[in-house]
N, C-alpha and C. Protein backbone atom coordinates (compact mmCIF):
# COMPACT_ATOMS: atom_id res chain seq x y z
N UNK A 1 -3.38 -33.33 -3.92
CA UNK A 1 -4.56 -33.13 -3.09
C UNK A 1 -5.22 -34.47 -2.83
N UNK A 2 -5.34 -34.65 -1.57
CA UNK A 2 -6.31 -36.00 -1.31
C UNK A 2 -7.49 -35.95 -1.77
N UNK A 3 -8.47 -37.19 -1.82
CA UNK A 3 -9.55 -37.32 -2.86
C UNK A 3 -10.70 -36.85 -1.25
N UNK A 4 -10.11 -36.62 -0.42
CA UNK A 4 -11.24 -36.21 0.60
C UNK A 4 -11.33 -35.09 0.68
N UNK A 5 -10.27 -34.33 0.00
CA UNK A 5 -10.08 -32.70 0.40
C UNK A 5 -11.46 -32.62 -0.63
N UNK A 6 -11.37 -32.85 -1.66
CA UNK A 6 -12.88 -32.72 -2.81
C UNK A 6 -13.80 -32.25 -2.16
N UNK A 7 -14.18 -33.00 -1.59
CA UNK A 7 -15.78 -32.58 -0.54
C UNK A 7 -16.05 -31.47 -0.12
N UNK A 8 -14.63 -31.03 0.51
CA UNK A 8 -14.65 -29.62 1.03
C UNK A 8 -15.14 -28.20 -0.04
N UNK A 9 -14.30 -28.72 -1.45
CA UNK A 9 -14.54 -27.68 -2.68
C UNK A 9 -16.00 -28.29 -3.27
N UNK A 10 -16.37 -29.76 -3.17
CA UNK A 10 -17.64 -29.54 -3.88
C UNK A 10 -18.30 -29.23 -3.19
N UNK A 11 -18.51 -28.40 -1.47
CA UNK A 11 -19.39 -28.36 -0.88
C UNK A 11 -19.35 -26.05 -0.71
N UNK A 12 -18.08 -26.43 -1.26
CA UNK A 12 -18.27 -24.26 -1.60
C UNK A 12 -18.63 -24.32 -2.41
N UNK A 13 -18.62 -24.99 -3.41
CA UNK A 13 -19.37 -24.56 -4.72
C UNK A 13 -20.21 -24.92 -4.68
N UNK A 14 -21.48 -25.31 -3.89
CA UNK A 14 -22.66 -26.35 -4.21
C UNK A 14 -23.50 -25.11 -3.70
N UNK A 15 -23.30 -24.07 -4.59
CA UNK A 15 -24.21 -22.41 -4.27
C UNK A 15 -23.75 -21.96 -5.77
N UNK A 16 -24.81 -21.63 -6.86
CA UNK A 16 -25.09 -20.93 -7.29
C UNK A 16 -23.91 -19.79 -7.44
N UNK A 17 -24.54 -18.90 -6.34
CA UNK A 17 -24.24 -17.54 -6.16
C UNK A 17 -22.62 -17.67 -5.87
N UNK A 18 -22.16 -18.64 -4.82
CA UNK A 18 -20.82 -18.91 -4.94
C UNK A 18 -19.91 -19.81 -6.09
N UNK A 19 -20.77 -20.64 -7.16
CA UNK A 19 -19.65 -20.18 -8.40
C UNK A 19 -19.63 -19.59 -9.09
N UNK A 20 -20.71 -18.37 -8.82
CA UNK A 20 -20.66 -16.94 -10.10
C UNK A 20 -19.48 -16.09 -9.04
N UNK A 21 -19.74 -16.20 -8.33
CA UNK A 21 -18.23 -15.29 -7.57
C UNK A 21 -17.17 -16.30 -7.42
N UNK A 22 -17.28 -17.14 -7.87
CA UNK A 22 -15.72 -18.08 -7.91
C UNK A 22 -15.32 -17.62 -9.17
N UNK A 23 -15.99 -17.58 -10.30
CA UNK A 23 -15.77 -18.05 -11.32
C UNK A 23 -15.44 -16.48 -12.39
N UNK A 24 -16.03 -15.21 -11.66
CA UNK A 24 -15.51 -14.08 -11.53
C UNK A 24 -13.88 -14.09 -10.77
N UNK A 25 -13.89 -14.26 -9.61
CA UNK A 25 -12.76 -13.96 -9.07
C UNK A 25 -11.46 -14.87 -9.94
N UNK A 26 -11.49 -16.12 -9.94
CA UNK A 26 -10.81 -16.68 -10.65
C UNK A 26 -10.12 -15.82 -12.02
N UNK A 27 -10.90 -15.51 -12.63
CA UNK A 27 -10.33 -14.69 -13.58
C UNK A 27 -9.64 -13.18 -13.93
N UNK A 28 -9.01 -13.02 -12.20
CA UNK A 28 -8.73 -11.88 -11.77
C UNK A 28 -7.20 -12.19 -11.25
N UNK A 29 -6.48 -10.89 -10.76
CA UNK A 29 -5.11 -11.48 -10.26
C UNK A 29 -5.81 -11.39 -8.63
N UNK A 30 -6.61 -10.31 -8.61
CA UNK A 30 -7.21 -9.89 -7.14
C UNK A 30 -8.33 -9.16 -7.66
N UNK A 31 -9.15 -9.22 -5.72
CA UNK A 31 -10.17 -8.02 -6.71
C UNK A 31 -10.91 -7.60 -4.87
N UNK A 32 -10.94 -6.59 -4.69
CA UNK A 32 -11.69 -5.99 -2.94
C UNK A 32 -13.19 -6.70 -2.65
N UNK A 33 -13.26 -6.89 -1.56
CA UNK A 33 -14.41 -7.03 -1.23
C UNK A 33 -15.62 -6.03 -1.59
N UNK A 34 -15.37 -4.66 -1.56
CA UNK A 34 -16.21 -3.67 -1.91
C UNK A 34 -16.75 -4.17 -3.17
N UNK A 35 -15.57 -4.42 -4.07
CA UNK A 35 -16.37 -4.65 -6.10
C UNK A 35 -16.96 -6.07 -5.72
N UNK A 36 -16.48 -6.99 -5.38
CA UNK A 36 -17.28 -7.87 -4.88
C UNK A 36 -18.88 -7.63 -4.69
N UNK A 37 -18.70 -7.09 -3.47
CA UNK A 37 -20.12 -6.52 -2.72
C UNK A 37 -21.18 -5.88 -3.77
N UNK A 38 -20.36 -4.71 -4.67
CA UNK A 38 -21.32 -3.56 -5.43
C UNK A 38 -22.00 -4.53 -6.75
N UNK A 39 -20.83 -5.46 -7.72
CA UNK A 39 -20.74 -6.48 -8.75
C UNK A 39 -21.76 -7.39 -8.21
N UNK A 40 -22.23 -7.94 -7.34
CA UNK A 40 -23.05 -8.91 -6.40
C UNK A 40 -24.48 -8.76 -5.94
N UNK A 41 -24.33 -7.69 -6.02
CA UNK A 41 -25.27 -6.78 -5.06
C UNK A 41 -25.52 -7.59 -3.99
N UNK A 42 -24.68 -7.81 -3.31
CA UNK A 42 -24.62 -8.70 -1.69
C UNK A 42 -23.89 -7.48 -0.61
N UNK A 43 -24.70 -7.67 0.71
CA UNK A 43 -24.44 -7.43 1.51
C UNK A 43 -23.22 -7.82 2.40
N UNK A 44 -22.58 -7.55 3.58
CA UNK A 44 -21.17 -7.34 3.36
C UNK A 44 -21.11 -8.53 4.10
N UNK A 45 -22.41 -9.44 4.94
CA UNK A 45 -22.71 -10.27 5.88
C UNK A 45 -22.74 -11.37 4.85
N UNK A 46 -23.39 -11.72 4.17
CA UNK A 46 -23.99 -12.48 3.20
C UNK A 46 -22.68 -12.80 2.09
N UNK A 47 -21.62 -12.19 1.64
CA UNK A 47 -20.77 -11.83 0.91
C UNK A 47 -19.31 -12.72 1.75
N UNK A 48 -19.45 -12.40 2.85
CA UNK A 48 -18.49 -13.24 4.28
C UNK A 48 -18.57 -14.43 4.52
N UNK A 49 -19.72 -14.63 4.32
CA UNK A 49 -20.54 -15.98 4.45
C UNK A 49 -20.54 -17.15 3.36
N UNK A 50 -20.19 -16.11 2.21
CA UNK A 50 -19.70 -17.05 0.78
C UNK A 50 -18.64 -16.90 0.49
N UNK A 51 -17.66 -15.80 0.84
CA UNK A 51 -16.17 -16.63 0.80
C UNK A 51 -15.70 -17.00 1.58
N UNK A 52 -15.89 -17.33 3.39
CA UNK A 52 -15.49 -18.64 4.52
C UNK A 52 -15.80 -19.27 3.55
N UNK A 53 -16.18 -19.92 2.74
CA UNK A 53 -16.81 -21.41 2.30
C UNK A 53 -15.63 -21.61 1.43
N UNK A 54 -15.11 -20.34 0.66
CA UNK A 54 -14.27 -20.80 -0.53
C UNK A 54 -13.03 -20.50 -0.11
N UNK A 55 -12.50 -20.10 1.10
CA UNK A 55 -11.35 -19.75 2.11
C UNK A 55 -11.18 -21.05 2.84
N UNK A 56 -11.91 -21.77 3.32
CA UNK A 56 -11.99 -23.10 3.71
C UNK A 56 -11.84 -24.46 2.67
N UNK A 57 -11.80 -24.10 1.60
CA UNK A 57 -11.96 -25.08 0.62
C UNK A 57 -10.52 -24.69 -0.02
N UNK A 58 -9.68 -23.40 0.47
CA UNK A 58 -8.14 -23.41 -0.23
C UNK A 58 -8.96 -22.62 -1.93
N UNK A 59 -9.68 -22.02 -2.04
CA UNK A 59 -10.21 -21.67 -3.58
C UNK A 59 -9.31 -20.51 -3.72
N UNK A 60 -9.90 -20.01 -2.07
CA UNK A 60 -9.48 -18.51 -2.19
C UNK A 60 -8.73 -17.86 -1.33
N UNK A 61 -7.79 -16.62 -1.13
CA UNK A 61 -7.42 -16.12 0.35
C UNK A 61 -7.61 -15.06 0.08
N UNK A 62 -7.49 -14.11 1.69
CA UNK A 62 -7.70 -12.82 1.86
C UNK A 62 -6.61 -12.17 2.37
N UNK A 63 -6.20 -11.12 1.79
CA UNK A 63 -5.27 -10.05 2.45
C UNK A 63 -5.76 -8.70 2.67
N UNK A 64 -6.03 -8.02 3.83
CA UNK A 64 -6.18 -6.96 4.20
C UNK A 64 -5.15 -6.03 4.25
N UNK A 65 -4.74 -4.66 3.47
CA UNK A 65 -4.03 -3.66 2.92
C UNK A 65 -4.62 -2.23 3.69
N UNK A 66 -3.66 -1.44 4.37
CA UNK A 66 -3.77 -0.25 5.15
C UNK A 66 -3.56 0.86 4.16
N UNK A 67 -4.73 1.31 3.61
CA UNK A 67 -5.11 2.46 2.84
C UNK A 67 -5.60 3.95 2.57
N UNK A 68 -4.76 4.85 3.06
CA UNK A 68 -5.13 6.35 3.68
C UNK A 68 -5.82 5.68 5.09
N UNK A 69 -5.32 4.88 5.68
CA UNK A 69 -5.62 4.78 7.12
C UNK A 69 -6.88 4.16 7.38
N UNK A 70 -7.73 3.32 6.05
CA UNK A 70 -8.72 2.64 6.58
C UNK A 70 -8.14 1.01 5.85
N UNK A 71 -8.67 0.20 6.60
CA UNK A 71 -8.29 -1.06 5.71
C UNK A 71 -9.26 -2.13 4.83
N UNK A 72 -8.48 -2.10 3.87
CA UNK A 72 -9.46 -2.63 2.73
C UNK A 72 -8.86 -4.30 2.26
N UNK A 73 -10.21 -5.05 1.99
CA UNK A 73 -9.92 -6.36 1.90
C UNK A 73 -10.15 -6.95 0.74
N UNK A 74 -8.48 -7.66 0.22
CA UNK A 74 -8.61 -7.54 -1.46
C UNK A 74 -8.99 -9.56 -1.10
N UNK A 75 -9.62 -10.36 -2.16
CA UNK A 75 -9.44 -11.59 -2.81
C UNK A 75 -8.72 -11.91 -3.95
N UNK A 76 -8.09 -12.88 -3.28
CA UNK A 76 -7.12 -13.89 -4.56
C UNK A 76 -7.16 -14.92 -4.81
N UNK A 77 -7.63 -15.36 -6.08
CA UNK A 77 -7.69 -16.78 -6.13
C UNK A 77 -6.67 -17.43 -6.41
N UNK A 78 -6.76 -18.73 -5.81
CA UNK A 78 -5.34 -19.38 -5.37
C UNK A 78 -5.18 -20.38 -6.55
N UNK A 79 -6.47 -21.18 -6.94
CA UNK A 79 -6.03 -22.41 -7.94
C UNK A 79 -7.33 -21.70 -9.70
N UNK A 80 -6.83 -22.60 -10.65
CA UNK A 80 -8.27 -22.73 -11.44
C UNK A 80 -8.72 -23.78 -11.64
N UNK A 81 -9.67 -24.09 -11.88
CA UNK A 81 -10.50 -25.15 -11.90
C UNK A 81 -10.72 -25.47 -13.72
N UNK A 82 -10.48 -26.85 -13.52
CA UNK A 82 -11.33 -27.41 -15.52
C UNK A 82 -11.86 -28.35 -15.34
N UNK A 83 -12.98 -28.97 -15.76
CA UNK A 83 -13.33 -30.11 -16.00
C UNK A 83 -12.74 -31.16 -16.39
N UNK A 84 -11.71 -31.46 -17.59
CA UNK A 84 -10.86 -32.30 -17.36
C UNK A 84 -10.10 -32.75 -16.41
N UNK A 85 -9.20 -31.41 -15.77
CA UNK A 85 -8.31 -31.73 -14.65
C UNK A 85 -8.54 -31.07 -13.37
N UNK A 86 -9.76 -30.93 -13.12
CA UNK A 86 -10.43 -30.53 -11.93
C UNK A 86 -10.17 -29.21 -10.96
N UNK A 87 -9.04 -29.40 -11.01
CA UNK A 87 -8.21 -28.12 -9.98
C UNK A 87 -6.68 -28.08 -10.33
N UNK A 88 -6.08 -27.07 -10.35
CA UNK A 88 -4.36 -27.05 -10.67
C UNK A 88 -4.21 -25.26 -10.28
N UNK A 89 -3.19 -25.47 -9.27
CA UNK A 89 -2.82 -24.41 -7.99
C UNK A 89 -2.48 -23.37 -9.58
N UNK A 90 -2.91 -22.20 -9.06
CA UNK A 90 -2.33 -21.00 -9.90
C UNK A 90 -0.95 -20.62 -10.13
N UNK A 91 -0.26 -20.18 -11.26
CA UNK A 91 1.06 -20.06 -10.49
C UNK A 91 1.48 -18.36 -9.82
N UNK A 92 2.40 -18.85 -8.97
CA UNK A 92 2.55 -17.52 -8.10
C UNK A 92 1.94 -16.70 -7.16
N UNK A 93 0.60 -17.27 -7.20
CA UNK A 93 0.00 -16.73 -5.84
C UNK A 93 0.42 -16.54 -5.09
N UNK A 94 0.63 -18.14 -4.18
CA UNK A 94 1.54 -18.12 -3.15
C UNK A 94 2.56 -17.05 -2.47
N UNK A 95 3.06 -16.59 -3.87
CA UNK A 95 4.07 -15.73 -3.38
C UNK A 95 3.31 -14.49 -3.24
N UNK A 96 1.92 -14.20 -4.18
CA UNK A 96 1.51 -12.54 -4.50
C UNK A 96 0.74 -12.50 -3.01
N UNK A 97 0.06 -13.56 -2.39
CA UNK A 97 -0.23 -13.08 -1.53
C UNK A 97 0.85 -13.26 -0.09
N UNK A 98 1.99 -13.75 0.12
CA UNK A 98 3.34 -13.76 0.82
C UNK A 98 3.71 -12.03 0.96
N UNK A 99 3.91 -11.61 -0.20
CA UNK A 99 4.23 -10.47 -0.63
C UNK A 99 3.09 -9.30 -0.32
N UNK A 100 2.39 -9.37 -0.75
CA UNK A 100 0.78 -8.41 -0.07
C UNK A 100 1.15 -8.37 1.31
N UNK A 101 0.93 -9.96 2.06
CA UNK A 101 1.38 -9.65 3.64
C UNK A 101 2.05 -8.58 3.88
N UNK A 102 3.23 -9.20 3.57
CA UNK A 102 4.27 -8.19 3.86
C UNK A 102 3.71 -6.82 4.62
N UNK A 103 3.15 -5.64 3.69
CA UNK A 103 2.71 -5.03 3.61
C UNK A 103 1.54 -4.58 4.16
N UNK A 104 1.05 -5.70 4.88
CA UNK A 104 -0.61 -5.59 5.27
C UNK A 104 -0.75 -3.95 6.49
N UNK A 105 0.61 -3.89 6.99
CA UNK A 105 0.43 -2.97 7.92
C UNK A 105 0.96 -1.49 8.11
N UNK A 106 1.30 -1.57 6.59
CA UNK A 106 1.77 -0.46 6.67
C UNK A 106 0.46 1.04 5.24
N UNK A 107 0.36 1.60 5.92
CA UNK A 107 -0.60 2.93 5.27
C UNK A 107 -0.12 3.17 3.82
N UNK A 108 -0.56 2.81 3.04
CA UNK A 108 -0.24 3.14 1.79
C UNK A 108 -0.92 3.85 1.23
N UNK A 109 -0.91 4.59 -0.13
CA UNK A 109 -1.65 5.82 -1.15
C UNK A 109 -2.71 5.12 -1.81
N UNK A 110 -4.15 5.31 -0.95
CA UNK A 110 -4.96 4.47 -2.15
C UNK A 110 -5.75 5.51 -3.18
N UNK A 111 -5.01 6.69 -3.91
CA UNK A 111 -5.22 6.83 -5.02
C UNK A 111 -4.20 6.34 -5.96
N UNK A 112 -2.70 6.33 -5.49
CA UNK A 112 -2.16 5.32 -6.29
C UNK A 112 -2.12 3.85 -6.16
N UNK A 113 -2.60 3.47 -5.17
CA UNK A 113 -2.92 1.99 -5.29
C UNK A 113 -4.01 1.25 -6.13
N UNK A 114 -5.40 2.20 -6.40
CA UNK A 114 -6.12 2.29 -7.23
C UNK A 114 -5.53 2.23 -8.71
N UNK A 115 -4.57 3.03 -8.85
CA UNK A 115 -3.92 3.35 -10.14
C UNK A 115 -2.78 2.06 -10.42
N UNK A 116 -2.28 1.35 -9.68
CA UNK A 116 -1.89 0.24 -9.51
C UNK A 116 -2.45 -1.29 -10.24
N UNK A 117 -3.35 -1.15 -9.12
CA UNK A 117 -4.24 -2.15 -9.36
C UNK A 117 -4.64 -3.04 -11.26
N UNK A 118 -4.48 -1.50 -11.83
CA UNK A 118 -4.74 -2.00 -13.04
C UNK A 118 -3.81 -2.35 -13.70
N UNK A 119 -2.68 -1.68 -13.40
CA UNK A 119 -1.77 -2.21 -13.96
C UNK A 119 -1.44 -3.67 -13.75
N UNK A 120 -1.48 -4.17 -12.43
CA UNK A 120 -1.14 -5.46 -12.02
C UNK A 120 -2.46 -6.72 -12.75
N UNK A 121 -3.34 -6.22 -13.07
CA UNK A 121 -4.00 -7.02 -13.56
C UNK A 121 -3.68 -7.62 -15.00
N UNK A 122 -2.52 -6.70 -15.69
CA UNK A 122 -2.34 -6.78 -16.66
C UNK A 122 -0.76 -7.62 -17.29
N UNK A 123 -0.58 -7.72 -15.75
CA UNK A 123 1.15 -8.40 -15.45
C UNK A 123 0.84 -9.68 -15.17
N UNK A 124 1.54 -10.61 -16.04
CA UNK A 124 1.70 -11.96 -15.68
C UNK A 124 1.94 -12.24 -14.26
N UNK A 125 2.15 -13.69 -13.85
CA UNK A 125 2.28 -13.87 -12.27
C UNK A 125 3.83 -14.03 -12.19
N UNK A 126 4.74 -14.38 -13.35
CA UNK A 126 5.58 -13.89 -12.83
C UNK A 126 6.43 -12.18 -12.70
N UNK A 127 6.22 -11.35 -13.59
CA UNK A 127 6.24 -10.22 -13.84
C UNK A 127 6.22 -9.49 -12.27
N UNK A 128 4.62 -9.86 -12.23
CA UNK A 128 3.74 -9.56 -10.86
C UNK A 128 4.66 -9.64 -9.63
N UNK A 129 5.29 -11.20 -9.11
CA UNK A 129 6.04 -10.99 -8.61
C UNK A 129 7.15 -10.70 -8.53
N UNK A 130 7.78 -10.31 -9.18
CA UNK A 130 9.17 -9.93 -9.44
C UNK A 130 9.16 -8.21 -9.35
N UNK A 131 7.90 -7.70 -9.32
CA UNK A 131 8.04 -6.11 -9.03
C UNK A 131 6.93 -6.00 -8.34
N UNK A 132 6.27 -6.79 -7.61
CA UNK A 132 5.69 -6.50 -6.12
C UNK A 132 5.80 -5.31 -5.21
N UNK A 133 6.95 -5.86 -4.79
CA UNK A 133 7.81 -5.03 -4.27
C UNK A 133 7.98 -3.94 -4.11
N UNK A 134 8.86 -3.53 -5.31
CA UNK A 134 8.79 -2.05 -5.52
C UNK A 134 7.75 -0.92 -5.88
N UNK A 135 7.22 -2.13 -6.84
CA UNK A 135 5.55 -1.35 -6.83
C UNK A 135 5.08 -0.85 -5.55
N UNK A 136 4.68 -1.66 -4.38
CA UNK A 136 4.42 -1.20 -3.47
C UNK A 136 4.99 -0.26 -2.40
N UNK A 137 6.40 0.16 -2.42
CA UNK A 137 7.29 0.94 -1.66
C UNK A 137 6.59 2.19 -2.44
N UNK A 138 6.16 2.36 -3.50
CA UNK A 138 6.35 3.42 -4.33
C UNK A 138 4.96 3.71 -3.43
N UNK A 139 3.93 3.10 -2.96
CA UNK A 139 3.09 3.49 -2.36
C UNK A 139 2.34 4.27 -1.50
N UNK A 140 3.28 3.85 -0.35
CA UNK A 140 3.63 4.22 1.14
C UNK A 140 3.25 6.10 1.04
N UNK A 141 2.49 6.13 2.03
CA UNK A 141 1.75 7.49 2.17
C UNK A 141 3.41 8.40 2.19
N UNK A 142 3.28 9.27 1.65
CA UNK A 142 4.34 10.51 1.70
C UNK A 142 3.78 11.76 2.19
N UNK A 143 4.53 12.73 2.31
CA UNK A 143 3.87 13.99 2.87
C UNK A 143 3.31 15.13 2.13
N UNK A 144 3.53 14.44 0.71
CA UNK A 144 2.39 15.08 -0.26
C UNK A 144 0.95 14.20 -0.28
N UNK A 145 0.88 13.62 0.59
CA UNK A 145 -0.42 13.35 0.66
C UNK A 145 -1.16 13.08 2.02
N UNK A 146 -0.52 13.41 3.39
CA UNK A 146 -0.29 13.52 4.52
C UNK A 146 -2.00 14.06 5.02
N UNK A 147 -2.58 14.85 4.22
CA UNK A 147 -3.84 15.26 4.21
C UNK A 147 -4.99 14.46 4.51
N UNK A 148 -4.47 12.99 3.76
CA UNK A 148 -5.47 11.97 3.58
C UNK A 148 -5.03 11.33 3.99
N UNK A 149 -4.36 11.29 5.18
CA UNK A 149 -3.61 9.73 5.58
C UNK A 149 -3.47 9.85 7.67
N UNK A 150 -2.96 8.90 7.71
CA UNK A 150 -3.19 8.86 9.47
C UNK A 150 -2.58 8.56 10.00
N UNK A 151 -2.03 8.77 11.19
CA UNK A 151 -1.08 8.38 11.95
C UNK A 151 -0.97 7.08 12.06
N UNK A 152 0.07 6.06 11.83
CA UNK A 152 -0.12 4.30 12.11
C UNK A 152 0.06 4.06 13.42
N UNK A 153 0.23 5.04 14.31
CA UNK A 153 0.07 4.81 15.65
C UNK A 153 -1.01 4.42 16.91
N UNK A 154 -1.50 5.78 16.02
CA UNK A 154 -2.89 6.33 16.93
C UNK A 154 -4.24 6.87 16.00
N UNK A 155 -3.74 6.68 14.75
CA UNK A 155 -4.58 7.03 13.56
C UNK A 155 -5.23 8.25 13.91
N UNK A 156 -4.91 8.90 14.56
CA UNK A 156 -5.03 10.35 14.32
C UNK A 156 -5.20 10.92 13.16
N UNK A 157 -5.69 12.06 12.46
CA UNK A 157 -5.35 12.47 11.25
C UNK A 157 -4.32 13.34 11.37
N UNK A 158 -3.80 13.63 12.11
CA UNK A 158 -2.59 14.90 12.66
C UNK A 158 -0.86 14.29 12.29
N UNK A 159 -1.27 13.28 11.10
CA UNK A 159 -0.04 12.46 10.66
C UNK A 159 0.88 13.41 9.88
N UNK A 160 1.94 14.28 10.56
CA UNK A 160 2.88 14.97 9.56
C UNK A 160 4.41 14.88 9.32
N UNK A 161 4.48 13.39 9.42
CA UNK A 161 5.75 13.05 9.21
C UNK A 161 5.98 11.71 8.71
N UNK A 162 7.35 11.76 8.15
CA UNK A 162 7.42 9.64 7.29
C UNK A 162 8.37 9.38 8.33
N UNK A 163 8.73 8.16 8.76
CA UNK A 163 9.64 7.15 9.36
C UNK A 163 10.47 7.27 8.52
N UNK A 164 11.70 7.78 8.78
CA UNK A 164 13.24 7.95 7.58
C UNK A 164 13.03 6.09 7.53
N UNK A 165 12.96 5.33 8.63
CA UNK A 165 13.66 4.17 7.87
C UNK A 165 12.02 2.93 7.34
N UNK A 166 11.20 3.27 8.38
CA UNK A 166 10.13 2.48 7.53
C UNK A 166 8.69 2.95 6.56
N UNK A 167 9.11 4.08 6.81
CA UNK A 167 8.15 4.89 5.74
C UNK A 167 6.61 5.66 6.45
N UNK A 168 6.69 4.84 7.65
CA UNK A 168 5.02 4.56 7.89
C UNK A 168 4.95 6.25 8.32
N UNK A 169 3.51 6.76 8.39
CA UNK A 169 3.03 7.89 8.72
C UNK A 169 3.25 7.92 10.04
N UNK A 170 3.43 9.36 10.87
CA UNK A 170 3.37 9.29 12.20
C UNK A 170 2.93 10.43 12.71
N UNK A 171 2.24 10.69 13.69
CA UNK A 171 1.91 12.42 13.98
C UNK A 171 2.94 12.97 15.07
N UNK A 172 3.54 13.97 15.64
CA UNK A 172 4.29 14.56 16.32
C UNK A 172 4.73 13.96 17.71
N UNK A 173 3.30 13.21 18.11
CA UNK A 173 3.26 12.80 19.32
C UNK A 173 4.06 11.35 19.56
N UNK A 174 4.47 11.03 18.24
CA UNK A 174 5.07 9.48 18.09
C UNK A 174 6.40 9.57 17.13
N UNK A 175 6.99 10.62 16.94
CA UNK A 175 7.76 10.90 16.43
C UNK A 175 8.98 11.37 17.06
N UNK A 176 10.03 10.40 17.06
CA UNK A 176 11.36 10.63 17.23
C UNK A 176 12.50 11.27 16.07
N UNK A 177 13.02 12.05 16.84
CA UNK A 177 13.69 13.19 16.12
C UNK A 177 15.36 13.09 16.51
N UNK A 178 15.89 11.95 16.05
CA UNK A 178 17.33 11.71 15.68
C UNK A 178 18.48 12.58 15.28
N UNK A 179 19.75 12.91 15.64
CA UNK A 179 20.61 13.67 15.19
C UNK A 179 21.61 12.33 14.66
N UNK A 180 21.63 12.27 13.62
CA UNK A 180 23.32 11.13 13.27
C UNK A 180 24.33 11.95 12.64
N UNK A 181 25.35 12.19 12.29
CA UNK A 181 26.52 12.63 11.99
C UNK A 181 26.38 12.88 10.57
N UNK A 182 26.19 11.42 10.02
CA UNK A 182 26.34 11.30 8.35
C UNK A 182 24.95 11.83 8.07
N UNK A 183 23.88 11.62 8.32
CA UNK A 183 22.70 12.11 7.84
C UNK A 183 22.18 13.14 8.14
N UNK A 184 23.02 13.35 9.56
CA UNK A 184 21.95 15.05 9.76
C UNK A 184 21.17 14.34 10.59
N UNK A 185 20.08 15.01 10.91
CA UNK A 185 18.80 15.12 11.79
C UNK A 185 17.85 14.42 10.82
N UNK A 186 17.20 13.33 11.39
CA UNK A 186 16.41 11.77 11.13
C UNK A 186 14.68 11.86 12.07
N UNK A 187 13.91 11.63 11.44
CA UNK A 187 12.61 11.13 12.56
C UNK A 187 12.43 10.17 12.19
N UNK A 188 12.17 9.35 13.41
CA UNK A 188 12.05 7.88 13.47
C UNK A 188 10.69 7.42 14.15
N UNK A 189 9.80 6.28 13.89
CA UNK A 189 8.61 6.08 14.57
C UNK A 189 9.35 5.24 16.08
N UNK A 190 8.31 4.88 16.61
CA UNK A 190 8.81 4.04 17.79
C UNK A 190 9.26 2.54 17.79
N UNK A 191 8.60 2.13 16.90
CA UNK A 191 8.84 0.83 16.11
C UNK A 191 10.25 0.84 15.70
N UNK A 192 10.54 1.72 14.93
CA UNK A 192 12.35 1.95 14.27
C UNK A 192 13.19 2.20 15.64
N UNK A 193 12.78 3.03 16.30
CA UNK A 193 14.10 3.12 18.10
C UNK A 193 13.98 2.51 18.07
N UNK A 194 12.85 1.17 18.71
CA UNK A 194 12.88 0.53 19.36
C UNK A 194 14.04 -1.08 18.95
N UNK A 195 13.74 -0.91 17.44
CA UNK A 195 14.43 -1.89 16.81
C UNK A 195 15.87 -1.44 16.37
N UNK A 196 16.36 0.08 16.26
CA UNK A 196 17.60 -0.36 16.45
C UNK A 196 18.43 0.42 17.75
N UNK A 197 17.59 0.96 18.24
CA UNK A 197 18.41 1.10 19.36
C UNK A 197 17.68 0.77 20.93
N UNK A 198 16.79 -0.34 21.03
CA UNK A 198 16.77 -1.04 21.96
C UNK A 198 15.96 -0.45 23.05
């Protein structure tokens, strides 16, 4: 890190209020803006306003996650900070939030993502990433929970079907209904025709 980038981090932290929420988040693998907000008692304006500062300074990043069809915005801190050695990048972030991307757009179960969550707090960073992944496939809204979840199309709530090949929710009106040989009869979103059959 150049000795000019400094300025940038001593000037997010030169708030109080933003190194009690640095210094919280830091000690997290992630954590939503909501616990943020409620933990803070900050408003959602005021709360935006203090992590641009630490999003600009590389402290922190944001990934937004599609959750029973509303989207929720988790923080990750990227480095930790010591007084001896000032700053030293976290390990694996990089990848946890690479990997989150991934995912940013597809509707997942947030009562098991909730149920998740804790677990991952409890997984090293490499652990963490190395079952990302699958953790999260295990997610993906299914039609036992179709009730609480929304079309990724049109977000309708009238979502009563999975994408055989990408999982995502879809309601009738966006749903392609495939015959293949080996599988039988398939529904596919429009996203999946479109990508493999053009």
């Amino acid at each position: 890190m150049e000795l000019n980038d400094y300025s940038v981090i001593f000037e997010a932290l030169n708030n109080e209020k933003r190194r009690e929420l640095f210094q919280f988040i830091s000690k997290l693998q992630f954590v939503s803006k909501n616990d943020l907000s409620i933990k803070f008692d900050l408003k959602r304006a005021s709360l935006n306003h203090h992590l641009e500062g630490m999003i600009n300074a590389g402290l922190i990043q944001e990934v937004s996650l599609l959750l029973d069809g509303r989207t929720h915005t988790f923080i990750i801190p990227m480095v930790n900070i010591f007084p001896e050695r000032l700053i030293e990048a976290q390990d694996g972030k990089k990848e946890l939030v690479e990997q989150l991307r991934i995912w940013s757009d597809r509707n997942l179960n947030l009562e098991n993502w909730n149920t998740l969550r804790k677990s991952l707090d409890t997984l090293n960073s490499k652990d963490l990433i190395n079952s990302i992944e699958s953790l999260l496939s295990s997610l993906i809204g299914t039609r036992s929970s179709i009730d609480k979840n929304y079309c990724f199309f049109c977000r309708s709530k009238k979502a009563q079907t999975v994408c055989f090949a990408c999982r995502n929710l879809m309601c009738n009106v966006h749903r392609f209904k495939i015959d293949r040989e080996e599988l039988g009869s398939i529904n596919l979103c429009p996203n999946c025709v479109q990508k493999f059959f053009g």
